[in-house]
Each structure stands twice: as structure tokens, then as C-alpha cells.
C-alpha atoms as a PDB file:
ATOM      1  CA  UNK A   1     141.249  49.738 -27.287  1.00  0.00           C
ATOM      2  CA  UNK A   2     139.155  50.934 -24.024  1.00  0.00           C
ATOM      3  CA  UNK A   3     135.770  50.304 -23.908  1.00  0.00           C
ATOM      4  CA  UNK A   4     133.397  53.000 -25.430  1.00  0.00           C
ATOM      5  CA  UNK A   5     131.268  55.291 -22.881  1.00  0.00           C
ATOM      6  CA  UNK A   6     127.774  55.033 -23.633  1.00  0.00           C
ATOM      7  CA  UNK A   7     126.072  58.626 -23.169  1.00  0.00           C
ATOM      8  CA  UNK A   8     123.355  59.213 -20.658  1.00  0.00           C
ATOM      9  CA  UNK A   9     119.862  60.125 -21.429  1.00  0.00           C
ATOM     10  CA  UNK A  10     117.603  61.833 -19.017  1.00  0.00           C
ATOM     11  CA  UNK A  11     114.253  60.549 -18.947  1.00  0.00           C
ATOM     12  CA  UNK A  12     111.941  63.654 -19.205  1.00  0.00           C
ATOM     13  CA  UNK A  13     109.035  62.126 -16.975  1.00  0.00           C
ATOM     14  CA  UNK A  14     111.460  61.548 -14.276  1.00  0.00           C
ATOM     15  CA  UNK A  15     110.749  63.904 -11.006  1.00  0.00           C
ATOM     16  CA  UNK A  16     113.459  66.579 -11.193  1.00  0.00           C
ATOM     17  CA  UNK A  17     115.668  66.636  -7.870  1.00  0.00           C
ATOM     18  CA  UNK A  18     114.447  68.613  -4.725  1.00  0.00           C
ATOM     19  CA  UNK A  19     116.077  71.908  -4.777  1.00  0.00           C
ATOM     20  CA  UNK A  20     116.643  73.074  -1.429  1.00  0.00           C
ATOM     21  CA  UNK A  21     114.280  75.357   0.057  1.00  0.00           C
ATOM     22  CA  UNK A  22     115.912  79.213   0.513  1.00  0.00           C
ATOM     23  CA  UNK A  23     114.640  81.393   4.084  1.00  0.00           C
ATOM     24  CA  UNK A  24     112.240  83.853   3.053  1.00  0.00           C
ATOM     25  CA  UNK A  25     112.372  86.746   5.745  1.00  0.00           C
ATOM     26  CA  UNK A  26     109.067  87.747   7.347  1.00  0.00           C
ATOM     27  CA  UNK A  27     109.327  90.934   6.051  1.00  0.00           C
ATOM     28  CA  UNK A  28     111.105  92.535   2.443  1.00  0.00           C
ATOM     29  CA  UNK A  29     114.628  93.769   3.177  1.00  0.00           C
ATOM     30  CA  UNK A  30     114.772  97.786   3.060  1.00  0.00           C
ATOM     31  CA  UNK A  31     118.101  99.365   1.405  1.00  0.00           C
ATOM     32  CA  UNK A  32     119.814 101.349   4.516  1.00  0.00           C
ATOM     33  CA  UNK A  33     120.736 104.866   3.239  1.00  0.00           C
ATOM     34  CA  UNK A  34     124.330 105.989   3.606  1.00  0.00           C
ATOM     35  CA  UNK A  35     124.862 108.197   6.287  1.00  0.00           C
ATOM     36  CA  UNK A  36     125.867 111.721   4.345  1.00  0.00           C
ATOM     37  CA  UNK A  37     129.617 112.633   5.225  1.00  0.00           C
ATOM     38  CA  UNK A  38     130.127 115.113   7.648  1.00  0.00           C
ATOM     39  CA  UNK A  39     132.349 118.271   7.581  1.00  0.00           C
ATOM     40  CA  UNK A  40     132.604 121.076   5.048  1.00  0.00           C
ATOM     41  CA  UNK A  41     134.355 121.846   1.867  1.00  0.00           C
ATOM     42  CA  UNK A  42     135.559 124.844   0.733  1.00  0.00           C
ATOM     43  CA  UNK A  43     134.195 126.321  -2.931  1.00  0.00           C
ATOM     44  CA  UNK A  44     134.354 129.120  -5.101  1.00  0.00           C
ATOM     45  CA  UNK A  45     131.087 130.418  -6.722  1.00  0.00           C
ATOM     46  CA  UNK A  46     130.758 130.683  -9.954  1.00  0.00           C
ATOM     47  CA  UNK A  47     127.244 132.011  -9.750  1.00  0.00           C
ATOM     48  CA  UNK A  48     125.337 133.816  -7.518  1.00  0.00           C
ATOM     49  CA  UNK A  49     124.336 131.061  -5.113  1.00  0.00           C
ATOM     50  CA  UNK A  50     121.661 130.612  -1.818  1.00  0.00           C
ATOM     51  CA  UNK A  51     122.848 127.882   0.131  1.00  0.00           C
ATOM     52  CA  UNK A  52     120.801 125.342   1.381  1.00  0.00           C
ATOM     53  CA  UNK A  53     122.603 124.150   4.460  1.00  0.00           C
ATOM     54  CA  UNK A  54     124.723 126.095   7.024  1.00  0.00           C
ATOM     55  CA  UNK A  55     127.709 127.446   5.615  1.00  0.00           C
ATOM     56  CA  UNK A  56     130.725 129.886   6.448  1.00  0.00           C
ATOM     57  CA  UNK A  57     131.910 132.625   4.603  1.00  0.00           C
ATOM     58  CA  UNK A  58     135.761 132.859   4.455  1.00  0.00           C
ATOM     59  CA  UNK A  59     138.154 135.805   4.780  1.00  0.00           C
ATOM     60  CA  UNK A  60     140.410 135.143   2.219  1.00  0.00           C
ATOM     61  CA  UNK A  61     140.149 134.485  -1.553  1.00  0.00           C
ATOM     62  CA  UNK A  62     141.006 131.003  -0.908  1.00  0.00           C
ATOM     63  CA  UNK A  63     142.042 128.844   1.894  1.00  0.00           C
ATOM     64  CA  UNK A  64     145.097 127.201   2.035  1.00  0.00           C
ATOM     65  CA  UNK A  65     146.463 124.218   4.083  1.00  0.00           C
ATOM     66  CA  UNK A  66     148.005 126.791   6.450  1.00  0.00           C
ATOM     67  CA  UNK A  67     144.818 128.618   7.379  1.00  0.00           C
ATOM     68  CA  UNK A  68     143.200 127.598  10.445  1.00  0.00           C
ATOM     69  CA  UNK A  69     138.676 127.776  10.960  1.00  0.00           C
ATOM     70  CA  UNK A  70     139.493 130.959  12.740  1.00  0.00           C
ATOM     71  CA  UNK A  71     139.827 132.820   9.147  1.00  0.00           C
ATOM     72  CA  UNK A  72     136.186 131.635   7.823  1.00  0.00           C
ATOM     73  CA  UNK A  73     133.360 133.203   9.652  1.00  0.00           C
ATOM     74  CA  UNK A  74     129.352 133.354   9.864  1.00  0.00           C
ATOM     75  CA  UNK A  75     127.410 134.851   7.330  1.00  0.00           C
ATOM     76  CA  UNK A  76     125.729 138.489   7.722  1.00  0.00           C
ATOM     77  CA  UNK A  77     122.273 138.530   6.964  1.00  0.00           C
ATOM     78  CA  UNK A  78     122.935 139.744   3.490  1.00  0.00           C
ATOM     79  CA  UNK A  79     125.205 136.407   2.899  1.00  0.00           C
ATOM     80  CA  UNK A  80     122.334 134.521   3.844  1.00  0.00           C
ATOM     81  CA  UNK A  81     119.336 135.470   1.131  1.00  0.00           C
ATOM     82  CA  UNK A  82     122.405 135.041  -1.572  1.00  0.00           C
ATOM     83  CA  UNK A  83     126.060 134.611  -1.533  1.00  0.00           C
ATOM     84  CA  UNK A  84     127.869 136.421  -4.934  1.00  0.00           C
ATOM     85  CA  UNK A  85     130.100 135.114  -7.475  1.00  0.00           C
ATOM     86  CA  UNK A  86     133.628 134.911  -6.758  1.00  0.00           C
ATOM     87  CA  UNK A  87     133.254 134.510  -3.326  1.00  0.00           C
ATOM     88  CA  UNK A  88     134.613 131.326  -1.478  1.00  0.00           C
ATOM     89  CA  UNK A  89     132.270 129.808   0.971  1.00  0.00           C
ATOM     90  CA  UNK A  90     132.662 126.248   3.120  1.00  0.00           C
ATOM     91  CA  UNK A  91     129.526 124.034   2.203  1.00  0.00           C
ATOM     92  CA  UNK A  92     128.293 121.019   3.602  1.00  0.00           C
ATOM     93  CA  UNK A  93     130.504 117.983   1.315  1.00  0.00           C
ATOM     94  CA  UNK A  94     127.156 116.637  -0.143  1.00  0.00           C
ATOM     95  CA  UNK A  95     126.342 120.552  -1.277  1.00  0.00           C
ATOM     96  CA  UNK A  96     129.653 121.384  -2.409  1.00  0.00           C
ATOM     97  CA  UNK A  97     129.584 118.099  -4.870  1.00  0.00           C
ATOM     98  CA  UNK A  98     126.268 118.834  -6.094  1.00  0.00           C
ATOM     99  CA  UNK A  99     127.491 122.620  -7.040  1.00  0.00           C
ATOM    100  CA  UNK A 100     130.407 121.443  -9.033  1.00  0.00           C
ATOM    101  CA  UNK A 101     129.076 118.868 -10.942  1.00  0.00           C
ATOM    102  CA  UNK A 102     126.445 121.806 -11.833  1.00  0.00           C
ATOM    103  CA  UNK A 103     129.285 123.615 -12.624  1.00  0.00           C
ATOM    104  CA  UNK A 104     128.031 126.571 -10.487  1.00  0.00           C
ATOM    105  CA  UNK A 105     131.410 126.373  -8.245  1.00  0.00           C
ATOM    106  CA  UNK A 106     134.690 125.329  -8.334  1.00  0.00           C
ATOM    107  CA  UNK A 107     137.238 123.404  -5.606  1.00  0.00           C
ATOM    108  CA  UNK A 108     139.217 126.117  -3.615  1.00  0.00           C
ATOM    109  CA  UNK A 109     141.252 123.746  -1.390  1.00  0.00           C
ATOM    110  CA  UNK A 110     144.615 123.319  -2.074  1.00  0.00           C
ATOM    111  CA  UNK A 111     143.968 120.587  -4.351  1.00  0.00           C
ATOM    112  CA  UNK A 112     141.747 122.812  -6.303  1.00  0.00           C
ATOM    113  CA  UNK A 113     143.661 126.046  -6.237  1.00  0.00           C
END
């Protein structure tokens, strides 16, 4: 028969080991913001809507894969102050997600359509 282990007790006086030391920057580290994704995205408004950002005002119901930039153009003046219902509109991508999630617009890419 093999010897029996004999368990180990730790004396609770004894100095617990060194832990080693960690770096402590100078100064607190700062969360870098995401830089917002560029380009636009095309929605239709649900609502009567006032963008924030610069925007374009398409032609068409909807675009479609096919269509090129030329079809969307710059707002009149009227466009500007408030934008109807119904009417597709390209909006910055970080706009366009905020309206849908609000439910005040819709996807009208092809995906969407």
C-alpha cells in the first residue's frame, strides 16, 4: 500500500507572497469615441421629419441598386424647415438608424424595399 499524503496547513501568521506590482499610468485612460460612419442611407418617412444633418431629397419613390447620385438632389428651402411623410430622403447612417429604431422611417434601399 503507498504511503499516505499528509495534507498541508497554511500557517495564518505567515507573510502572504509578494504579488507583483501592476504599472499605474500617470494619467486615467480616456475611452476613444468611435469615429461615426460616413456616407448616407436612404429612408422613407413615416412622419413629418426636420433633419438634423445634411441630407438629399430623391427623385424617385425609392432608389434602387440601378439608380445612380445623379437622381437624388438638394433640398428647396421648403425641404429644409420639414421634409413630409412618404417622401424618401438620404440621411447621414447615424440619423437614418436613430429614425428607424423611432419608428419614424423605414429602409428604402433595396434591402428594404
Amino acid at each position: 500500500m503507498p504511503p499516505m499524503k499528509t495534507a498541508k496547513f497554511i500557517d495564518p501568521d505567515a507573510p502572504l507572497p509578494d504579488a507583483p506590482e501592476v504599472a499605474k499610468p500617470d494619467q486615467p485612460t480616456r475611452l476613444v469615441p468611435v469615429e461615426k460612419e460616413s456616407g448616407m442611407f436612404p429612408v422613407k418617412l413615416a412622419k413629418n421629419y426636420r433633419p438634423v444633418d445634411a441630407f438629399f431629397v430623391w427623385e424617385e419613390e425609392a432608389p434602387s441598386m440601378e439608380d445612380s447620385p445623379m437622381r437624388r438632389r438638394q433640398p428647396t428651402g421648403e425641404e429644409r424647415a420639414k421634409v413630409k411623410a412618404g417622401n424618401v430622403i438620404d440621411l447621414p447612417v447615424d440619423e437614418a438608424r436613430r429614425l428607424m429604431k423611432l419608428k419614424l422611417a423605414e429602409r428604402a434601399d433595396a434591402l428594404g424595399v
